[in-house]
Structure formats: structure tokens, C-alpha cells
PDB file of N, CA and C in Angstrom:
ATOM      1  N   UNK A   1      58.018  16.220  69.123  1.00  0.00           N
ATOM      2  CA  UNK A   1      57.678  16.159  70.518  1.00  0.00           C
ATOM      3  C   UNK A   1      57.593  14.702  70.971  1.00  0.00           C
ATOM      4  N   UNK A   2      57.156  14.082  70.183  1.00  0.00           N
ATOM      5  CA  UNK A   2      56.840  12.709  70.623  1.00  0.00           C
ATOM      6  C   UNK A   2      58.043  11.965  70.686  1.00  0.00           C
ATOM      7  N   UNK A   3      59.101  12.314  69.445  1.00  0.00           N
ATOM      8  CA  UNK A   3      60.234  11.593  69.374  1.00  0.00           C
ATOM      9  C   UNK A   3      60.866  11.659  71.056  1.00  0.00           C
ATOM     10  N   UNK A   4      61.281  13.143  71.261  1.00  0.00           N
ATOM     11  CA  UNK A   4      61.615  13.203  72.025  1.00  0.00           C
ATOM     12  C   UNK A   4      61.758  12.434  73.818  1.00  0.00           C
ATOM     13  N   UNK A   5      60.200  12.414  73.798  1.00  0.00           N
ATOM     14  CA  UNK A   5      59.506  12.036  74.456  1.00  0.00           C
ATOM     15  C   UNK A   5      60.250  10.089  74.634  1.00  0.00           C
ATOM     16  N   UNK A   6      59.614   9.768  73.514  1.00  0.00           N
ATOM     17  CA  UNK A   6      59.948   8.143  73.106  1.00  0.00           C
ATOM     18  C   UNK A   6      61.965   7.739  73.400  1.00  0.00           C
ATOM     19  N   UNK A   7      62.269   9.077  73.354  1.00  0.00           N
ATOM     20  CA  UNK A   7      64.250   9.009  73.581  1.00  0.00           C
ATOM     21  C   UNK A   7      64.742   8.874  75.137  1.00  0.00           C
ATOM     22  N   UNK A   8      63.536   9.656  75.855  1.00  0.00           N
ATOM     23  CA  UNK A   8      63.371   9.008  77.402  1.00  0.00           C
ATOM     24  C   UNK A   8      62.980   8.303  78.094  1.00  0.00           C
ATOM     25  N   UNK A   9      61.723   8.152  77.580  1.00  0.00           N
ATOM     26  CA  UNK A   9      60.693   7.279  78.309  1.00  0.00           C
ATOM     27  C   UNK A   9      60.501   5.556  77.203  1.00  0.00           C
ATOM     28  N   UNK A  10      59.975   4.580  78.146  1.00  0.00           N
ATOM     29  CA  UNK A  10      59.611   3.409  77.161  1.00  0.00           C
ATOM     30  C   UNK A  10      58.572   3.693  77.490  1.00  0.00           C
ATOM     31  N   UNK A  11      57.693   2.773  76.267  1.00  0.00           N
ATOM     32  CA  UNK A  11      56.325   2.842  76.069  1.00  0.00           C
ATOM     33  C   UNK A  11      55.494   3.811  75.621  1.00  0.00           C
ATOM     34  N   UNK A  12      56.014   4.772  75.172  1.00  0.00           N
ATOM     35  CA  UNK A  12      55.097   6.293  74.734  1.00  0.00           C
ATOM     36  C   UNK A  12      54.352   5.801  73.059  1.00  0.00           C
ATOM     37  N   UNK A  13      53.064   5.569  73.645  1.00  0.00           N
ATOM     38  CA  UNK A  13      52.042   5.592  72.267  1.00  0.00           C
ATOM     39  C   UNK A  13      52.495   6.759  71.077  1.00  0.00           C
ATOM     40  N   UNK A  14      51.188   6.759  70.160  1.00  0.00           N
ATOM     41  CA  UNK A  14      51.096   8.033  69.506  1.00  0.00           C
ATOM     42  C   UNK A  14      50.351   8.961  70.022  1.00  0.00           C
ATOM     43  N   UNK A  15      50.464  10.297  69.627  1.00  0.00           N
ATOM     44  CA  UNK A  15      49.904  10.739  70.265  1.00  0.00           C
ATOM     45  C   UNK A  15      48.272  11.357  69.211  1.00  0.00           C
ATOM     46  N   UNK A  16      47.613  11.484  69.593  1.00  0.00           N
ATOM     47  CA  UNK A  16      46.632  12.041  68.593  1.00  0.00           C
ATOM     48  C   UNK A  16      45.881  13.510  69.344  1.00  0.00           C
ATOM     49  N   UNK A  17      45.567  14.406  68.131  1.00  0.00           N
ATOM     50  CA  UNK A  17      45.434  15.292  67.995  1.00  0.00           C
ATOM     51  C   UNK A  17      44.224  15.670  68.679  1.00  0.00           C
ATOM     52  N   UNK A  18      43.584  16.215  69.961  1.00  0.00           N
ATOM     53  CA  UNK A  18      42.254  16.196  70.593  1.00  0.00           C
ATOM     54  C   UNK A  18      41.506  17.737  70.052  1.00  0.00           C
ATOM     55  N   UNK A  19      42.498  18.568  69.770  1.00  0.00           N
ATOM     56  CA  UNK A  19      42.107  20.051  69.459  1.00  0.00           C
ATOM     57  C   UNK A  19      42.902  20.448  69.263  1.00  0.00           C
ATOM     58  N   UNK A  20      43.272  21.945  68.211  1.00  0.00           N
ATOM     59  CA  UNK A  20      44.291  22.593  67.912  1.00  0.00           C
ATOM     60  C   UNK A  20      44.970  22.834  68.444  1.00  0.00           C
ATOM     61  N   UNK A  21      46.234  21.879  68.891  1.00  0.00           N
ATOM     62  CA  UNK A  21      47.238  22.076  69.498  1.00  0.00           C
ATOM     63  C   UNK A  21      47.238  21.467  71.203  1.00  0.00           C
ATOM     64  N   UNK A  22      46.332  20.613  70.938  1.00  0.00           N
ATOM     65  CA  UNK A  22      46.242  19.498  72.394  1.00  0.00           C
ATOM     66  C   UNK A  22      45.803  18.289  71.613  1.00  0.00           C
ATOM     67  N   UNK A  23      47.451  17.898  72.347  1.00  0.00           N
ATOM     68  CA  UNK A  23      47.099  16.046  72.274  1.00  0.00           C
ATOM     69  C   UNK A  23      47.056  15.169  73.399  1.00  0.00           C
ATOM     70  N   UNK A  24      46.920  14.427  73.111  1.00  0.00           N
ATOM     71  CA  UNK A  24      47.071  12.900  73.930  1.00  0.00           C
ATOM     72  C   UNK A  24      47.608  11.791  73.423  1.00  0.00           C
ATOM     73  N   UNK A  25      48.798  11.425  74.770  1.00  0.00           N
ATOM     74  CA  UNK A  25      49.488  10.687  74.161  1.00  0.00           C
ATOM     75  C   UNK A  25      49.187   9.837  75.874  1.00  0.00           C
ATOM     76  N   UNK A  26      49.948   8.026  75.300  1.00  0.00           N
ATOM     77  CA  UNK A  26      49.391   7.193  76.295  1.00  0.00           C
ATOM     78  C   UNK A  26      51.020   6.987  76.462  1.00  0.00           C
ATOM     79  N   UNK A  27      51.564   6.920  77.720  1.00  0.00           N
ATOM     80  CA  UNK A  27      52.723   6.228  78.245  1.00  0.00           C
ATOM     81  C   UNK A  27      52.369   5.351  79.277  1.00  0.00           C
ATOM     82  N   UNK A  28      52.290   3.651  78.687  1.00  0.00           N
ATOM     83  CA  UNK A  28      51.840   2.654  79.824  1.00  0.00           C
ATOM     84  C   UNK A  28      50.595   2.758  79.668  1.00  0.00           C
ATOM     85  N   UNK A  29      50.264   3.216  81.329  1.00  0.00           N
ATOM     86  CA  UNK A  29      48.494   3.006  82.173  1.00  0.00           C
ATOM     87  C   UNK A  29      48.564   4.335  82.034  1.00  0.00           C
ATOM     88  N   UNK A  30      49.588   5.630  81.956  1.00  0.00           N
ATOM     89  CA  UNK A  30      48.656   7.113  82.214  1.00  0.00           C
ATOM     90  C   UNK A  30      48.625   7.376  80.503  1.00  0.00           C
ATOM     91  N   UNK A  31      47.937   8.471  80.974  1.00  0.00           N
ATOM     92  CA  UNK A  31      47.054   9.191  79.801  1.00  0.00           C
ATOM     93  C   UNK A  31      47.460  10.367  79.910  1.00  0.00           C
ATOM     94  N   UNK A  32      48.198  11.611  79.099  1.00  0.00           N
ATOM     95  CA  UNK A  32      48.924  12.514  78.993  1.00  0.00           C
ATOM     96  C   UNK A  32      48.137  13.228  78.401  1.00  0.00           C
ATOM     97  N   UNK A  33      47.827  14.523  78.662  1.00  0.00           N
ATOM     98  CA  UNK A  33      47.307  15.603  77.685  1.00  0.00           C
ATOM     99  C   UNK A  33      48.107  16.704  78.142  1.00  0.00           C
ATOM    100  N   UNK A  34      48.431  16.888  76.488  1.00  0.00           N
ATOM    101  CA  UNK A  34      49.580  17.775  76.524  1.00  0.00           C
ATOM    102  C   UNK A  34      48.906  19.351  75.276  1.00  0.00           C
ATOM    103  N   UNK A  35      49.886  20.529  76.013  1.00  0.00           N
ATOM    104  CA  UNK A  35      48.916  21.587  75.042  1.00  0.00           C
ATOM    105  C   UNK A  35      50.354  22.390  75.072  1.00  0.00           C
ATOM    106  N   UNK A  36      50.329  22.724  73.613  1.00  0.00           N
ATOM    107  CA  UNK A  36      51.455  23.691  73.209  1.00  0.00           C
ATOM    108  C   UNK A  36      51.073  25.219  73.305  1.00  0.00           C
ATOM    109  N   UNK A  37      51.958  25.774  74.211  1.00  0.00           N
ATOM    110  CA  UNK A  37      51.415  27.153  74.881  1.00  0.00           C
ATOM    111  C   UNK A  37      52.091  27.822  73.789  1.00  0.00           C
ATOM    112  N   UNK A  38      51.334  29.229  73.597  1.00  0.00           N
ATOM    113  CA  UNK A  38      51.524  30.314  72.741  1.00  0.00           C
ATOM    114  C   UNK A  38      50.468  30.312  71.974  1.00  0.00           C
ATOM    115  N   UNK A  39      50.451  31.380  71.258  1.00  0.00           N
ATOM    116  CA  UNK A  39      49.398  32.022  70.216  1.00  0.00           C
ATOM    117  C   UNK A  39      50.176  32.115  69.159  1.00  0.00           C
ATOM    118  N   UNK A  40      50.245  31.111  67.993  1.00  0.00           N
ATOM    119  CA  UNK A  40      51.112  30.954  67.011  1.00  0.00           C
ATOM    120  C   UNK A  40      50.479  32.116  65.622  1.00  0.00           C
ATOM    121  N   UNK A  41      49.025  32.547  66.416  1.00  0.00           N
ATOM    122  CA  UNK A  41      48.602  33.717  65.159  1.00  0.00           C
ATOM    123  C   UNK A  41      49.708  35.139  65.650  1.00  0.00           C
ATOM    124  N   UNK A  42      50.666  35.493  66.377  1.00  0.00           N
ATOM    125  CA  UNK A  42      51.358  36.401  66.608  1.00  0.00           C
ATOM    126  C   UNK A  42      52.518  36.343  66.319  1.00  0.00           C
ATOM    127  N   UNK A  43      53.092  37.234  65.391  1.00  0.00           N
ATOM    128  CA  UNK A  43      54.386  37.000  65.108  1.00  0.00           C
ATOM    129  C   UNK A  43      55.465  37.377  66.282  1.00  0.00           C
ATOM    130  N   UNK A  44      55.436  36.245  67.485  1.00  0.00           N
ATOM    131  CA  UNK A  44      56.994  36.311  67.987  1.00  0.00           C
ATOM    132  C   UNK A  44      57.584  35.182  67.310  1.00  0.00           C
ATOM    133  N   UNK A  45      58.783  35.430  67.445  1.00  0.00           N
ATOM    134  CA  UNK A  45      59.761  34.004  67.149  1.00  0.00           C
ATOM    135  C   UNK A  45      59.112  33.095  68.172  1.00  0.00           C
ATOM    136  N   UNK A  46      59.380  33.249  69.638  1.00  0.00           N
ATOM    137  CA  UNK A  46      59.184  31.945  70.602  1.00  0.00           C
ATOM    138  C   UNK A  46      57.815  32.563  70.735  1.00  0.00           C
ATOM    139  N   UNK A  47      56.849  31.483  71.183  1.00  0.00           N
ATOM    140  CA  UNK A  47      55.633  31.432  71.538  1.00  0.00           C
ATOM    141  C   UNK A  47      55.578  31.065  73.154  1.00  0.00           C
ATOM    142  N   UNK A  48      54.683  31.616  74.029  1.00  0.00           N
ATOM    143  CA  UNK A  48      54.879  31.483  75.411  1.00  0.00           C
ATOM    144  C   UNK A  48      53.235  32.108  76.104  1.00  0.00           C
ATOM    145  N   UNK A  49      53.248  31.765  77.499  1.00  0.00           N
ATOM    146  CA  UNK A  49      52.018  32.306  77.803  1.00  0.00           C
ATOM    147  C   UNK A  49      52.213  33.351  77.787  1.00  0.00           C
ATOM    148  N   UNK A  50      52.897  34.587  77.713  1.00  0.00           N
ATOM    149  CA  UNK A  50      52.640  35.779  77.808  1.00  0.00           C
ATOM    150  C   UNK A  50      51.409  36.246  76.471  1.00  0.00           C
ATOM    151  N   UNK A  51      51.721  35.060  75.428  1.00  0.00           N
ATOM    152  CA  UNK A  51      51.806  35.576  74.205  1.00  0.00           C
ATOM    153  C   UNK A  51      49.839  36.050  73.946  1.00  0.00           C
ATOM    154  N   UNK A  52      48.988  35.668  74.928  1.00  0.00           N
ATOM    155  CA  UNK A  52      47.514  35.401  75.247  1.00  0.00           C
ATOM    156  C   UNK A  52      47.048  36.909  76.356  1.00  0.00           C
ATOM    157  N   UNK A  53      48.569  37.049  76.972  1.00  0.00           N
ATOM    158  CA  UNK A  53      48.200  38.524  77.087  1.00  0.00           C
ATOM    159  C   UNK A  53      48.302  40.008  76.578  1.00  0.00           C
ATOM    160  N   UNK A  54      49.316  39.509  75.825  1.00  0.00           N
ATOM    161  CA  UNK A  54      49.586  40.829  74.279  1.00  0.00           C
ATOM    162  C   UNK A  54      48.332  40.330  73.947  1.00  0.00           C
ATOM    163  N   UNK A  55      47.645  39.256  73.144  1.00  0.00           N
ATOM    164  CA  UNK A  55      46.737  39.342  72.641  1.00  0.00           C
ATOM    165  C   UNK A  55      45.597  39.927  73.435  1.00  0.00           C
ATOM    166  N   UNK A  56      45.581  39.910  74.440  1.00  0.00           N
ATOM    167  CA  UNK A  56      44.190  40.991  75.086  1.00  0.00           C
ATOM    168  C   UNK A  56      44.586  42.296  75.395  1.00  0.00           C
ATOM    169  N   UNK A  57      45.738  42.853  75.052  1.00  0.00           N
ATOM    170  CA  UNK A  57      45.778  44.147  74.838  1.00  0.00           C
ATOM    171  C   UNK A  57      45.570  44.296  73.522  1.00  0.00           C
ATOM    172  N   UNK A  58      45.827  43.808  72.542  1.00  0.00           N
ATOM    173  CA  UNK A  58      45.233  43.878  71.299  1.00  0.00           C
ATOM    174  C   UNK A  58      43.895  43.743  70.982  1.00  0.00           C
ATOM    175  N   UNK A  59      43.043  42.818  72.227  1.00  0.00           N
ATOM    176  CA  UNK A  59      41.820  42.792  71.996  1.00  0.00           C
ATOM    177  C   UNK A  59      40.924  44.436  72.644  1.00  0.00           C
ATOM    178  N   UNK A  60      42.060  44.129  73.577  1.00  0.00           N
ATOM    179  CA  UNK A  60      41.098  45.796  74.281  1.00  0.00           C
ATOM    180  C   UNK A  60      41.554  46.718  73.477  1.00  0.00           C
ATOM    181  N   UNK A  61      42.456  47.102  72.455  1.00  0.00           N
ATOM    182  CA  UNK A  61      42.560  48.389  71.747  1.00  0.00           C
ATOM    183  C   UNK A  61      43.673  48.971  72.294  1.00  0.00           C
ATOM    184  N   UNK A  62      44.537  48.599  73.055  1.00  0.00           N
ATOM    185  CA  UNK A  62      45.617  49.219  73.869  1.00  0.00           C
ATOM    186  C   UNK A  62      47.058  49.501  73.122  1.00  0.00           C
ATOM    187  N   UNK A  63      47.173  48.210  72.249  1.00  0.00           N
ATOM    188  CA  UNK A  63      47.897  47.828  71.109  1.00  0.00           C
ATOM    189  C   UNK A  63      47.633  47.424  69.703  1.00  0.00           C
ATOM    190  N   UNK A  64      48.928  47.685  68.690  1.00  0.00           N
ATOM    191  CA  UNK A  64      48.161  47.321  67.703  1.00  0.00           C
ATOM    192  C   UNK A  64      49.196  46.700  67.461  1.00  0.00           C
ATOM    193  N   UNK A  65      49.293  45.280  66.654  1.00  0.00           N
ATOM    194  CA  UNK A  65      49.690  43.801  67.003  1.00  0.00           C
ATOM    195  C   UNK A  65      50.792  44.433  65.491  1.00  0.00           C
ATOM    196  N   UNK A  66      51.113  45.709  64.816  1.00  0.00           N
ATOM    197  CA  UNK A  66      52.010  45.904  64.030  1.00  0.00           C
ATOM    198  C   UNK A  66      53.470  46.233  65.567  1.00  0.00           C
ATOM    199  N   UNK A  67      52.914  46.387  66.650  1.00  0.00           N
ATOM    200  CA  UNK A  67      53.659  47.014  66.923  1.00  0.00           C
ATOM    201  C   UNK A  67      54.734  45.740  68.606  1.00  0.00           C
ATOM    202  N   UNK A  68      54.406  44.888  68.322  1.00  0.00           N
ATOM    203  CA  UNK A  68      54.859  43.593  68.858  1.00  0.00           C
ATOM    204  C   UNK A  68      56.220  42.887  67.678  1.00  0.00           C
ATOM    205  N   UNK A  69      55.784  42.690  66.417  1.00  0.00           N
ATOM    206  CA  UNK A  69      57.300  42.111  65.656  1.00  0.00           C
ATOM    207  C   UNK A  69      58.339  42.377  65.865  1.00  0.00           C
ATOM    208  N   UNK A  70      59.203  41.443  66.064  1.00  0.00           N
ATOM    209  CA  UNK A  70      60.401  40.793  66.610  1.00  0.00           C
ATOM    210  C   UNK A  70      61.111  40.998  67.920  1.00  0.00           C
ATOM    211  N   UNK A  71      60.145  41.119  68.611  1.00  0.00           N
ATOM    212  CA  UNK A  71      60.288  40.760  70.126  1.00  0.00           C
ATOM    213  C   UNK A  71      59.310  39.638  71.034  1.00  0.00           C
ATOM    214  N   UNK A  72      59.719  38.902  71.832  1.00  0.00           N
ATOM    215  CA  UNK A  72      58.671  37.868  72.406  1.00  0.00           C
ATOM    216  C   UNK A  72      57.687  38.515  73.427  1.00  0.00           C
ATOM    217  N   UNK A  73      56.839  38.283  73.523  1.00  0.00           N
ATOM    218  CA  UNK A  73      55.736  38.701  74.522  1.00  0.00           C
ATOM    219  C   UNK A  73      56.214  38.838  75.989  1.00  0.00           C
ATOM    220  N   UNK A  74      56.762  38.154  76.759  1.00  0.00           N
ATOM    221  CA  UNK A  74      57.450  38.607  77.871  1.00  0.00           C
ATOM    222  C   UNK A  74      58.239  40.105  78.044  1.00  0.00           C
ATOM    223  N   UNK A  75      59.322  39.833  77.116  1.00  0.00           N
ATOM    224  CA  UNK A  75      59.960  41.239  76.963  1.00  0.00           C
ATOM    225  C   UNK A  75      58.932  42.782  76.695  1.00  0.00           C
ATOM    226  N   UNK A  76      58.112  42.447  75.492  1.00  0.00           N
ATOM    227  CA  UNK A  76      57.030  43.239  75.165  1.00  0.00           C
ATOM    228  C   UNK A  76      56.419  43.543  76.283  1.00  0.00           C
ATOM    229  N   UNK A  77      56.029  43.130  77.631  1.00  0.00           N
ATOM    230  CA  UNK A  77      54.986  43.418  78.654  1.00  0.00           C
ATOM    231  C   UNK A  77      56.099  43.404  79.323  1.00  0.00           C
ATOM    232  N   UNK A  78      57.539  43.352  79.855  1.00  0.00           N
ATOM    233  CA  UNK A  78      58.091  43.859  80.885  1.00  0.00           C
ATOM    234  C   UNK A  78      58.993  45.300  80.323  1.00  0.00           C
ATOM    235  N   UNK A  79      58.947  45.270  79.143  1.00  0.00           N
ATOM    236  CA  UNK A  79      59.009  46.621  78.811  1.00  0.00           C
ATOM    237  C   UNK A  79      58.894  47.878  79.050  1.00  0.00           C
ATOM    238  N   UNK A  80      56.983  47.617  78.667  1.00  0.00           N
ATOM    239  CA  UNK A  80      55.481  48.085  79.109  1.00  0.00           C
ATOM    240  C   UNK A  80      55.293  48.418  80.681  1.00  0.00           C
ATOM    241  N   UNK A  81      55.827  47.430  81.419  1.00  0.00           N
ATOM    242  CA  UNK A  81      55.660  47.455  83.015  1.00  0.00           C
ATOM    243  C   UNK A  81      54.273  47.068  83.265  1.00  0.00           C
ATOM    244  N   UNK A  82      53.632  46.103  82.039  1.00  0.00           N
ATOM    245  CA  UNK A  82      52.511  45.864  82.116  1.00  0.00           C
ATOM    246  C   UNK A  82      52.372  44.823  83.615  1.00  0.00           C
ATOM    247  N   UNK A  83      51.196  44.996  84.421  1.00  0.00           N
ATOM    248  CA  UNK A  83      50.767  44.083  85.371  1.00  0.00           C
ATOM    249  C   UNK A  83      50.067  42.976  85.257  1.00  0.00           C
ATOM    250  N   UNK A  84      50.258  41.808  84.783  1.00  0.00           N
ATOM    251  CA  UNK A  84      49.103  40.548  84.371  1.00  0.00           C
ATOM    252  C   UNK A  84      47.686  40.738  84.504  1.00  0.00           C
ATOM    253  N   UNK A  85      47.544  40.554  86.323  1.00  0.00           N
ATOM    254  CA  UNK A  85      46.939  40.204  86.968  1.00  0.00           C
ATOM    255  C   UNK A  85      45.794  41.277  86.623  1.00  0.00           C
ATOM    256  N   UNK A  86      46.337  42.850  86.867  1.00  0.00           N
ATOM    257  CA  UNK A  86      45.738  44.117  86.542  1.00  0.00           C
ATOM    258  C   UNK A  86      45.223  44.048  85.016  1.00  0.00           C
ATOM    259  N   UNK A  87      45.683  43.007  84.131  1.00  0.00           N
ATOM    260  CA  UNK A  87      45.665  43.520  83.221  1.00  0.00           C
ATOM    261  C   UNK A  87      44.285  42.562  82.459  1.00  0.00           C
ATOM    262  N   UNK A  88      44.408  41.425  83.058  1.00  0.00           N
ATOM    263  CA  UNK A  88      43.312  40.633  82.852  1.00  0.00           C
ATOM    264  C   UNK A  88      42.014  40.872  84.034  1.00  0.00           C
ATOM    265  N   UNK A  89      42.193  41.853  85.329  1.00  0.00           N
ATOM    266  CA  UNK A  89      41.280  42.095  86.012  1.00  0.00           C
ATOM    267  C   UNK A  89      40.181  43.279  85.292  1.00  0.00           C
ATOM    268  N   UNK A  90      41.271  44.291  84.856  1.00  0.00           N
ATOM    269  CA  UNK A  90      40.427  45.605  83.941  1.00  0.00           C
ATOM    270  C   UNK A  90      39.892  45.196  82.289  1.00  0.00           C
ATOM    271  N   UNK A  91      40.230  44.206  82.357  1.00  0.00           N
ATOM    272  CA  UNK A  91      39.609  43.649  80.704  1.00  0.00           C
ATOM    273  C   UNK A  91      38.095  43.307  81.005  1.00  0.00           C
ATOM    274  N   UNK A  92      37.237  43.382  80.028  1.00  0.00           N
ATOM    275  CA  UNK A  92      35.848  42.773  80.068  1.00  0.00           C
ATOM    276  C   UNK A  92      35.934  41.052  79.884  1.00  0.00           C
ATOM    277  N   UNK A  93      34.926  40.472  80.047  1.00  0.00           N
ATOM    278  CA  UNK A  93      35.257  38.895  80.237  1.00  0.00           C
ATOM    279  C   UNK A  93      35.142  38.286  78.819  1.00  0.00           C
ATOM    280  N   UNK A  94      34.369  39.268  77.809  1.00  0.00           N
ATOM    281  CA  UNK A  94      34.197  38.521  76.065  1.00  0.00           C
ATOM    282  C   UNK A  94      36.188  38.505  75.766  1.00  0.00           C
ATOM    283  N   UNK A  95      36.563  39.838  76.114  1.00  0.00           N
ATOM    284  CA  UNK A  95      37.695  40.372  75.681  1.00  0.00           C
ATOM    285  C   UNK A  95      39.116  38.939  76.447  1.00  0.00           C
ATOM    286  N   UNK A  96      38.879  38.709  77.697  1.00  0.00           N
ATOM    287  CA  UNK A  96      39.829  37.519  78.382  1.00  0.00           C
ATOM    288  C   UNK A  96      39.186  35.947  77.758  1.00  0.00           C
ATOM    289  N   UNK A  97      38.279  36.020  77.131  1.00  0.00           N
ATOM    290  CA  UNK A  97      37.537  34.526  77.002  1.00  0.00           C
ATOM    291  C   UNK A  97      38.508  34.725  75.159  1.00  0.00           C
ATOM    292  N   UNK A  98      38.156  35.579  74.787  1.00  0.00           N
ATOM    293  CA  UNK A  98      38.926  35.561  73.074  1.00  0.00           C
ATOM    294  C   UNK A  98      40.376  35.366  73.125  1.00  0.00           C
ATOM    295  N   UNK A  99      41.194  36.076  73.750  1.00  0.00           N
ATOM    296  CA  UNK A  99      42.258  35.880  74.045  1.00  0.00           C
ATOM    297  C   UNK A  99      42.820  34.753  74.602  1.00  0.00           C
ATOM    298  N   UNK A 100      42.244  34.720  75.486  1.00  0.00           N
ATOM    299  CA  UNK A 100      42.748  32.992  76.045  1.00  0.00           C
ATOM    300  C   UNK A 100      41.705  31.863  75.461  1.00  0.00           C
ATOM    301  N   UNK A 101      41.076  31.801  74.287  1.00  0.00           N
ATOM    302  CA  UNK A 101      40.547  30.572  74.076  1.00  0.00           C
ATOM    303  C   UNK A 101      41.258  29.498  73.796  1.00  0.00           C
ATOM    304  N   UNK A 102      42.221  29.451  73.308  1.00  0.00           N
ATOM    305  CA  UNK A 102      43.126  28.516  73.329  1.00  0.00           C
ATOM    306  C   UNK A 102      43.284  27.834  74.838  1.00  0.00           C
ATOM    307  N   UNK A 103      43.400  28.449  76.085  1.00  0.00           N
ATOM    308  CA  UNK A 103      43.509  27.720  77.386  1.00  0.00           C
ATOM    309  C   UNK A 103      42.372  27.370  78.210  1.00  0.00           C
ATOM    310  N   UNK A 104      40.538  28.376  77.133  1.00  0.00           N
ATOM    311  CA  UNK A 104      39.509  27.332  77.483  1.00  0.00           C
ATOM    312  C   UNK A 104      38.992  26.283  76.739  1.00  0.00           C
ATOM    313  N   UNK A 105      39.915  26.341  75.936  1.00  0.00           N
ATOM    314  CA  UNK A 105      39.769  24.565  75.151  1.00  0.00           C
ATOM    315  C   UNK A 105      40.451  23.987  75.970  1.00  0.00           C
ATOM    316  N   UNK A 106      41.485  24.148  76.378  1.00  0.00           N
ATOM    317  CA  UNK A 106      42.093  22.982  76.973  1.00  0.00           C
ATOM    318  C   UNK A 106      42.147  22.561  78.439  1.00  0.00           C
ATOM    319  N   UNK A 107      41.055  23.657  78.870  1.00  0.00           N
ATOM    320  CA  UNK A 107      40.234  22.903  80.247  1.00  0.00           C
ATOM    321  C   UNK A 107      39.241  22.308  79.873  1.00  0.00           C
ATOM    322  N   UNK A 108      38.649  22.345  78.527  1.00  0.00           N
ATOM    323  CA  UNK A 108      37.908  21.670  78.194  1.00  0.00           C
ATOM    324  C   UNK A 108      37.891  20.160  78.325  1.00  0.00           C
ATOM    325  N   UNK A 109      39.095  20.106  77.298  1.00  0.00           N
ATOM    326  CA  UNK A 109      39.359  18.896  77.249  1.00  0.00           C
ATOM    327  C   UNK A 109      39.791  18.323  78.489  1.00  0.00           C
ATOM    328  N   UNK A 110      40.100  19.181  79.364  1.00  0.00           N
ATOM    329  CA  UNK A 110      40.314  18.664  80.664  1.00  0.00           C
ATOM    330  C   UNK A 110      39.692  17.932  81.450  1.00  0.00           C
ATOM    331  N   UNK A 111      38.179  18.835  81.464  1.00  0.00           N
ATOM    332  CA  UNK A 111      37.157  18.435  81.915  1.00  0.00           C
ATOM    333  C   UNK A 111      36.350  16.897  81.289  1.00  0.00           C
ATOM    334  N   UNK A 112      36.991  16.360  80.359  1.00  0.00           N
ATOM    335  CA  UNK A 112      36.600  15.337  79.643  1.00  0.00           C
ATOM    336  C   UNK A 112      35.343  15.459  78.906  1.00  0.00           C
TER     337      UNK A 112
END
């Protein structure tokens, strides 16, 4: 990522590791925090935000996470005809806070 990064831009620091899977990296005067989306505990090939809402159907009992392999989470929920919005509104809040902890760490770190 960083290489990459360093093949476009001049000046890109290192980046260091702030939390599992959020870093910070310095280009110049800004300060970059960067977070690799997906839930890499799920076996899709590509990892993506969908991948945080299979996991809360897995948390609510709706699914059972044998039954997601080798398809990506998008496809899996447009499949389904699953509704996001519906789908994280009818969840309890322990059940959306487990699932997406990965994206309240990284308002965390947001929040400085």
C-alpha cells in the first residue's frame, strides 16, 4: 500500500500501525489515516464493506457463516435481496456494535 502510494505521490512517510488494520501515514504537512475495509475473519476472496453486514446476520442468527464461502458479501446480500439500512435498523445495538467494531475503532481513532 505504501509502495504504491510512494509511486505517485513525493514525500509519503512510513506508515505505522494505529490499530488492527488502521494506519497513519504522513505525506508532507497532512496526516493520513487510512483503514482497510472488510472483515478478513470471513472467508470471501475480496473483502469489502458489505462484508460487516453478513457478519450481523451471522450475529443475529439469520445465517450461518458455513453458508457465505466463495462468494463476496455484496453478491451474498443482493442475492438475499437483503436491505442494509433495514437490516442494521432491526438488529439490536450489542449485535451492530460487534459486527462493525472494526469501523468503531476507526472513529475512534478518528476522534483522536
Amino acid at each position: 500500500m505504501i509502495n504504491s502510494l510512494r509511486a505517485k505521490i513525493e514525500g509519503v512517510g512510513d506508515a505505522s500501525e494505529v490499530e488492527d488494520g488502521i494506519f497513519v501515514v504522513n505525506v508532507g504537512r497532512l496526516r493520513f489515516i487510512i483503514y482497510i475495509l472488510g472483515d478478513e475473519r470471513l472467508p470471501f476472496q475480496k473483502h469489502e464493506m458489505e462484508d460487516y453486514l453478513v457478519d450481523l446476520m451471522i450475529e443475529n442468527g439469520q445465517i450461518d457463516s458455513r453458508e457465505i464461502a466463495g462468494v463476496s458479501a455484496k453478491s451474498f446480500l443482493e442475492e438475499r435481496g437483503v436491505d442494509s439500512l433495514d437490516l442494521v435498523e432491526s438488529s439490536g445495538a450489542d449485535a451492530v456494535k460487534k459486527a462493525f467494531i472494526w469501523l468503531v475503532r476507526f472513529l475512534r481513532v478518528l476522534q483522536g
